[in-house]
N, C-alpha and C. Protein backbone atom coordinates (compact mmCIF):
# COMPACT_ATOMS: atom_id res chain seq x y z
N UNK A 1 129.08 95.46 92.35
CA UNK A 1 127.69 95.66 92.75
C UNK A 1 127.50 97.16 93.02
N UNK A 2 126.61 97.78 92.38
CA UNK A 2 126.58 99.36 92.75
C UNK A 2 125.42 99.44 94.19
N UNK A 3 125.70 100.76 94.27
CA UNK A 3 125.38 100.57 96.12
C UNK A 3 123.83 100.64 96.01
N UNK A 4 123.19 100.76 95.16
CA UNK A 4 121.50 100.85 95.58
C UNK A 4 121.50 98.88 95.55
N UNK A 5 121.68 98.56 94.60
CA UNK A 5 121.75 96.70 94.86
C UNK A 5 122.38 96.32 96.24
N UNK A 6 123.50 96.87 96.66
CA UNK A 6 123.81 96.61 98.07
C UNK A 6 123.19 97.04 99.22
N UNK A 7 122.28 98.17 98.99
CA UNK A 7 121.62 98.88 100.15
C UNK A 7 120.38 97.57 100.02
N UNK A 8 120.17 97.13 99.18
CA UNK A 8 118.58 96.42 98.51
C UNK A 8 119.05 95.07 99.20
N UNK A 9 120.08 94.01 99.00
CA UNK A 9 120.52 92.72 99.30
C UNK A 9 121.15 93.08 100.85
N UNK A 10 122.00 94.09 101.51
CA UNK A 10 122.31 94.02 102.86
C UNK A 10 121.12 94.40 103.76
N UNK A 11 119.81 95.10 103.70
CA UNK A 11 118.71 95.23 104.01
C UNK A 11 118.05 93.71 104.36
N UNK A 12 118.04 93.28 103.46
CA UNK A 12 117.02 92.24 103.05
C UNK A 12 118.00 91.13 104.05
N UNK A 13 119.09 91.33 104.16
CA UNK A 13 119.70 90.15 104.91
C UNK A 13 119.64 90.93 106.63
N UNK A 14 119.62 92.28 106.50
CA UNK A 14 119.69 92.62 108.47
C UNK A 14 118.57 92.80 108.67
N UNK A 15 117.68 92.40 107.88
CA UNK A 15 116.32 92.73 108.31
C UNK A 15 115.77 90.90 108.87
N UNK A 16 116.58 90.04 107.91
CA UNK A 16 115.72 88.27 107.86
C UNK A 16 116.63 88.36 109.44
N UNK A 17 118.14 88.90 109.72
CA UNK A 17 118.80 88.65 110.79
C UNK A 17 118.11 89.04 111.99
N UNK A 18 117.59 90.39 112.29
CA UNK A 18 116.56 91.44 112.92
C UNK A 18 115.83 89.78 113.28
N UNK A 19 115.08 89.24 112.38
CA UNK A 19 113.52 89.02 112.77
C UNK A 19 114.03 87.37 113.19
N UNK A 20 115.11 87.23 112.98
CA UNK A 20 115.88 85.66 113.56
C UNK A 20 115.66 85.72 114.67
N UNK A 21 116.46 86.72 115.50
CA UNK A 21 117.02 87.14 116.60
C UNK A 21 115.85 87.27 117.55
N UNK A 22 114.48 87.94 117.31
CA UNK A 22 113.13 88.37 117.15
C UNK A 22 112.33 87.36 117.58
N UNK A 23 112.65 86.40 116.76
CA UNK A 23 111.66 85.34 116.50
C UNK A 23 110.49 85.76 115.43
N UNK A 24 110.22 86.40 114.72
CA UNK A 24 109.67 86.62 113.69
C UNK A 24 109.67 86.05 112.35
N UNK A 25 108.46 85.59 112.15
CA UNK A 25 108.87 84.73 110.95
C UNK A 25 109.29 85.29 109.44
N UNK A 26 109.97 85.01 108.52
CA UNK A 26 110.02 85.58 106.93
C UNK A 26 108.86 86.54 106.68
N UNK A 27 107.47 85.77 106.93
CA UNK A 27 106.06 86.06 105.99
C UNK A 27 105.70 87.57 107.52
N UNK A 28 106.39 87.54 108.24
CA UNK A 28 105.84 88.66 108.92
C UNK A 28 106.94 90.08 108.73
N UNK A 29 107.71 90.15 107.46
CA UNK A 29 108.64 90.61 107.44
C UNK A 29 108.86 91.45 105.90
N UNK A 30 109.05 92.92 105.84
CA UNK A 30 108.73 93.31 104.77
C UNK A 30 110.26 94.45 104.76
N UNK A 31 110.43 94.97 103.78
CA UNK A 31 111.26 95.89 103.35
C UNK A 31 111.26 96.68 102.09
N UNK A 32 111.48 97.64 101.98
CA UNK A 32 111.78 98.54 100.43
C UNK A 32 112.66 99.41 100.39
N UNK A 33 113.11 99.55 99.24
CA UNK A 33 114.46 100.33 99.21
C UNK A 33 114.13 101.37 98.10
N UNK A 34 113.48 102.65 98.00
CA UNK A 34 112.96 103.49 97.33
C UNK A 34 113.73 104.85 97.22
N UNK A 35 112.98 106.07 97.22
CA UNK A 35 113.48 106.78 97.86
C UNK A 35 114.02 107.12 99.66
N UNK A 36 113.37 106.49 100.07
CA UNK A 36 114.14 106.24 101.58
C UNK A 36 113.66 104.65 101.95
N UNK A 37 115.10 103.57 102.99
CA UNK A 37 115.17 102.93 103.00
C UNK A 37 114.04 102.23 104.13
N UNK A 38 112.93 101.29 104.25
CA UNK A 38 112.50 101.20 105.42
C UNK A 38 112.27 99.44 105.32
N UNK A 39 111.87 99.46 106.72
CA UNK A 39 111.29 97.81 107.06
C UNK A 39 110.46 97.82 107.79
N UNK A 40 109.39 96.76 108.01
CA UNK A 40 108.42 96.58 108.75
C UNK A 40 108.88 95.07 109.23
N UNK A 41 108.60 95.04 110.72
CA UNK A 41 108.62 93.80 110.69
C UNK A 41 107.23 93.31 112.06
N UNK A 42 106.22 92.53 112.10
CA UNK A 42 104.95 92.33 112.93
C UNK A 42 105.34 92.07 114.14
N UNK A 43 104.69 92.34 114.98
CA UNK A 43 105.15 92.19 116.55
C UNK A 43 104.19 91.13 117.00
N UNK A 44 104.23 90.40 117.92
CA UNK A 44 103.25 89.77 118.89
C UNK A 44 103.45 90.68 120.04
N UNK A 45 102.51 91.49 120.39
CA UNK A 45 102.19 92.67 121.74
C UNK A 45 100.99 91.80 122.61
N UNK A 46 101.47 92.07 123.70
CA UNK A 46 99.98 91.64 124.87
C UNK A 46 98.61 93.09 124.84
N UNK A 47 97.55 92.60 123.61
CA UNK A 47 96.78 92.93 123.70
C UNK A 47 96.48 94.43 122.48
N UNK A 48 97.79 94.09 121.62
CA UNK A 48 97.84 95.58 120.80
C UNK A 48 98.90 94.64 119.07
N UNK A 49 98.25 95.72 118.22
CA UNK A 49 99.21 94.88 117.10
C UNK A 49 100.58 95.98 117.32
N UNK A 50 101.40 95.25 116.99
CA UNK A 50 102.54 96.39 117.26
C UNK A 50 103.54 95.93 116.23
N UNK A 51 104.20 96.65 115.64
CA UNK A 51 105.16 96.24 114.21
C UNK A 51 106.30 97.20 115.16
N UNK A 52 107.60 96.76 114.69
CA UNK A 52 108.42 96.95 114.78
C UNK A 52 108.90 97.49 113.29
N UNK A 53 109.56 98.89 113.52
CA UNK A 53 109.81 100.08 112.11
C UNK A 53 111.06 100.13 111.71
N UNK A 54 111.83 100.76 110.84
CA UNK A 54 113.15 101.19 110.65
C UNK A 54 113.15 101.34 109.47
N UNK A 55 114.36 102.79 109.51
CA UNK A 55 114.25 103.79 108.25
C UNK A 55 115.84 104.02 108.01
N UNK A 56 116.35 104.77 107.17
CA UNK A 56 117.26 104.94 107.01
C UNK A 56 117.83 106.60 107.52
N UNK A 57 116.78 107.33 107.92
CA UNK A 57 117.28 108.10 108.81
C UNK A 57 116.60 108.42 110.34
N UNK A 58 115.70 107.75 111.00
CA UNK A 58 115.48 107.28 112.39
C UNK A 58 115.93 105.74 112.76
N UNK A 59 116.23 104.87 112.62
CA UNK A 59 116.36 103.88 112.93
C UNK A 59 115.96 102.91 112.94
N UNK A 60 115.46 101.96 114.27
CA UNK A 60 114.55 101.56 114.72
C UNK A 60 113.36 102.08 115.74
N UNK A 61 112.31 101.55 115.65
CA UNK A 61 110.88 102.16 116.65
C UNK A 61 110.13 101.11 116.88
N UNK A 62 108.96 101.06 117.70
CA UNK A 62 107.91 100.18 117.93
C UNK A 62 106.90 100.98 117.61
N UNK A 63 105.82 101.13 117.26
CA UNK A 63 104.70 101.66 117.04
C UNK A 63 103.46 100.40 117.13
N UNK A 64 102.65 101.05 117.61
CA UNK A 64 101.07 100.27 117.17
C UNK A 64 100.73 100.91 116.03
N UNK A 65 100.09 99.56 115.23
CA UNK A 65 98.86 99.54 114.10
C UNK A 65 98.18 100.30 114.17
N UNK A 66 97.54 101.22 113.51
CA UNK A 66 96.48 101.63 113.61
C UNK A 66 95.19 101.06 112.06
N UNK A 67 94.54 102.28 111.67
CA UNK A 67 93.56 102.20 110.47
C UNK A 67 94.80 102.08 109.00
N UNK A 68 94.91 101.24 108.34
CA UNK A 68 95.88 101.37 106.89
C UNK A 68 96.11 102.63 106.43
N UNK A 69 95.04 103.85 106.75
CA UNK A 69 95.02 104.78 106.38
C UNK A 69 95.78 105.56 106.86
N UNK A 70 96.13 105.44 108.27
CA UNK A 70 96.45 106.02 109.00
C UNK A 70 97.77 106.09 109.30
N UNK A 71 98.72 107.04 110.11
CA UNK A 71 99.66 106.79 110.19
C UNK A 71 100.11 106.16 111.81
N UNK A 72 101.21 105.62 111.38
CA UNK A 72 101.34 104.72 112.78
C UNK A 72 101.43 105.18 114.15
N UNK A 73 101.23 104.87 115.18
CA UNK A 73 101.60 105.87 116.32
C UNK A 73 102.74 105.23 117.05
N UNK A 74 103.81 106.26 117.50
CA UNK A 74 105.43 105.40 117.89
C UNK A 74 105.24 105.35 119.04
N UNK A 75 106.01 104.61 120.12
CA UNK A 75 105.77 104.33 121.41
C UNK A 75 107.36 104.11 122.01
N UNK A 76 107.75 103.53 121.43
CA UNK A 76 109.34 103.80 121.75
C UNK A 76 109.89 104.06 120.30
N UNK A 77 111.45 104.35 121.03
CA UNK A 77 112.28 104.71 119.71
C UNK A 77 113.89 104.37 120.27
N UNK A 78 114.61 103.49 120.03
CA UNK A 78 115.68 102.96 119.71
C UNK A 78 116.69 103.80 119.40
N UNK A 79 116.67 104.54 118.62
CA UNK A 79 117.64 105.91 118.58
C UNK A 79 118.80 105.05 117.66
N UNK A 80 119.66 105.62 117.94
CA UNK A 80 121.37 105.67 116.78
C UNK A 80 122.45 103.98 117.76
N UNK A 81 122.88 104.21 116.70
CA UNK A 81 123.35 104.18 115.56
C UNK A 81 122.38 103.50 114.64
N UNK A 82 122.23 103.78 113.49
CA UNK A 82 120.97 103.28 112.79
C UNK A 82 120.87 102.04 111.98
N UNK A 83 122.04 101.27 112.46
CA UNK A 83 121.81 100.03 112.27
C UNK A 83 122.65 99.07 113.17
N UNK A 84 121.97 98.49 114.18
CA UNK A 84 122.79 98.38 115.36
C UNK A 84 122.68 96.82 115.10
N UNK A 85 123.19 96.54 115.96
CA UNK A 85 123.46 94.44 116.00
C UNK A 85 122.11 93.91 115.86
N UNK A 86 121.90 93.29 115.30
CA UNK A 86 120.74 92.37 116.01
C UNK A 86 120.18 91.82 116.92
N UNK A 87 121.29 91.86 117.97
CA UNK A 87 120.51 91.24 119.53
C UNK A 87 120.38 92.94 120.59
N UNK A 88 120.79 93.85 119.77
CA UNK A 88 120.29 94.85 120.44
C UNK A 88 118.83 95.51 119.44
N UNK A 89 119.07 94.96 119.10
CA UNK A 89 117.05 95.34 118.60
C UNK A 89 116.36 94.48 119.31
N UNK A 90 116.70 93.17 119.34
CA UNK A 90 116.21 92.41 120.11
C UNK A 90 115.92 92.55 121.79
N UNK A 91 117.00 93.05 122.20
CA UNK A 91 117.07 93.36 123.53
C UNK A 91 115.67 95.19 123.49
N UNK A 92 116.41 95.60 122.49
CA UNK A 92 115.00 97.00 122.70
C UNK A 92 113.85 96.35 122.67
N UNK A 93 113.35 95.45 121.56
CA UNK A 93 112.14 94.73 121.72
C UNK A 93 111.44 94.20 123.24
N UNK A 94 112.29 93.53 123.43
CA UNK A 94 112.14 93.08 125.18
C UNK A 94 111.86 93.79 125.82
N UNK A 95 112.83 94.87 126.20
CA UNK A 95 112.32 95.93 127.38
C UNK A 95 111.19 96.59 127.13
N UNK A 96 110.91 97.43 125.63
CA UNK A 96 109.47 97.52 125.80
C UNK A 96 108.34 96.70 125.79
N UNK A 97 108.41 95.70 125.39
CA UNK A 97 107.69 94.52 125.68
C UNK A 97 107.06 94.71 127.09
N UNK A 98 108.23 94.16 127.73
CA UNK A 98 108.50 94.23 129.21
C UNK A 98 107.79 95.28 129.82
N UNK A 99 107.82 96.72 129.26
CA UNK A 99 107.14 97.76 130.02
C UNK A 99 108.74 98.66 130.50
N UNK A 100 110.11 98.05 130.44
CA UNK A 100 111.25 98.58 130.92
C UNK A 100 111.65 99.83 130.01
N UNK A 101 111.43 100.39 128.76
CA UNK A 101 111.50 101.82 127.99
C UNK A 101 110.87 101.89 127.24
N UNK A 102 110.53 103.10 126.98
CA UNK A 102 109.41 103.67 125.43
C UNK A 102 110.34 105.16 126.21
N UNK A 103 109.10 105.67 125.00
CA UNK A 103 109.05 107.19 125.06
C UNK A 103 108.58 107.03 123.59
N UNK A 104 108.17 108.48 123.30
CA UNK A 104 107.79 109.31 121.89
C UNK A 104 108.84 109.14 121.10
N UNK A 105 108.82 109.11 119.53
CA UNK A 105 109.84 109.16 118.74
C UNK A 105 110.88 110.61 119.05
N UNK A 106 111.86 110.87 118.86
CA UNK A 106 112.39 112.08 119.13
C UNK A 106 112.14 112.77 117.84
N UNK A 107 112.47 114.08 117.69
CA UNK A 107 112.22 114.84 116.55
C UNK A 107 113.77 115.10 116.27
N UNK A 108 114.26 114.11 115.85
CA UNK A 108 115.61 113.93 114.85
C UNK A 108 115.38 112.82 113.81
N UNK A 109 116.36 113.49 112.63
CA UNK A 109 116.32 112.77 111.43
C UNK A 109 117.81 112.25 110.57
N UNK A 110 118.67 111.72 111.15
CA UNK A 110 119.90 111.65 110.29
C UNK A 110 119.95 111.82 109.30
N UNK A 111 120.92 112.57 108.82
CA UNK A 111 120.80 113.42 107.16
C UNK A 111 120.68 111.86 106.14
N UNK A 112 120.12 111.78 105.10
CA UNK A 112 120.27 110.40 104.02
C UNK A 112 121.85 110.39 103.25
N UNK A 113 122.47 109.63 103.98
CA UNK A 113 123.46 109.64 103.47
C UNK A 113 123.41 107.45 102.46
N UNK A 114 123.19 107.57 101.52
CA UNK A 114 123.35 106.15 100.93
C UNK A 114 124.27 105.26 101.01
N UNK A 115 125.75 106.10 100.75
CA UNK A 115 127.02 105.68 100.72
C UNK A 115 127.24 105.33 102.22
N UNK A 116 126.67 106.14 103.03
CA UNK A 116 127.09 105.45 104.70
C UNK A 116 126.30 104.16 104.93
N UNK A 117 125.40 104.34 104.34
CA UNK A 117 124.48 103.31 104.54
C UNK A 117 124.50 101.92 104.22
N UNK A 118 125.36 101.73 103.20
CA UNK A 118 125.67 100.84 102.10
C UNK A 118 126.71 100.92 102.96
N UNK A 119 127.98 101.19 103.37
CA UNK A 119 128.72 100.33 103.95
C UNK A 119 128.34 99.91 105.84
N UNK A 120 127.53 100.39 106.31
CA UNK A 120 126.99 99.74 107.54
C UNK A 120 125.88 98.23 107.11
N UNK A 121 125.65 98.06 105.53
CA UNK A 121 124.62 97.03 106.07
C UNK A 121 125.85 95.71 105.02
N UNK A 122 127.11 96.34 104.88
CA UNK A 122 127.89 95.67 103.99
C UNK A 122 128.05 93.98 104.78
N UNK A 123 128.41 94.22 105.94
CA UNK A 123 128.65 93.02 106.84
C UNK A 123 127.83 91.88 106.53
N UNK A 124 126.51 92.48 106.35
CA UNK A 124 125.38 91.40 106.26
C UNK A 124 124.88 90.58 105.00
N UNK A 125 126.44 90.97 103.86
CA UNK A 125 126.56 90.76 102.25
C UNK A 125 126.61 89.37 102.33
């Protein structure tokens, strides 16, 4: 299997794992594997739409929806390692939920490395 098919099929499986863990259903759950790797996955927020983000060089984030046009605004940010367990996304979900952390995205970008990438989402083959 060459590694863009593995970055494409281990995605697609830590992302359905992500939104298990979540409670998020399939149909609220998106991914692409392009020039940089990302996922969307829909939030239920008290009183705000809020998607839950992740890229292949920030991580995970929470952001609110805004206009389609527009770009999203982040509210917390999850930070490194950039592809962490599933019940710790889950657990980040919660606390900001909760009101227990946010902050602004930080202004870091982990260099795109593919080959690292492809073997962190290998587990989930």
């Amino acid at each position: 299997m060459d590694e863009s098919a593995l970055i494409s099929l281990g995605l697609a499986r830590y992302v359905r794992a992500v939104a298990e863990e979540i409670g998020v259903p399939p149909e609220g759950t998106e991914f692409e594997v392009s020039d940089t790797a990302t996922a969307y996955l829909g939030l239920e927020g008290p009183g705000r739409d809020l998607m839950l983000l992740w890229n292949e060089r920030r991580g995970w984030s929470i952001a609110v929806e805004t206009d389609p046009t527009e770009k999203p605004v982040v509210v917390a940010h999850l930070g490194l390692p950039l592809v962490p367990p599933p019940d710790e996304v889950a657990q980040f979900v919660d606390d900001v939920l909760a009101g227990r952390t946010g902050g602004a995205e930080p202004d870091f970008g982990a260099p795109q490395d593919r080959h690292r990438l492809a073997g962190r989402l290998r587990e989930y083959l």
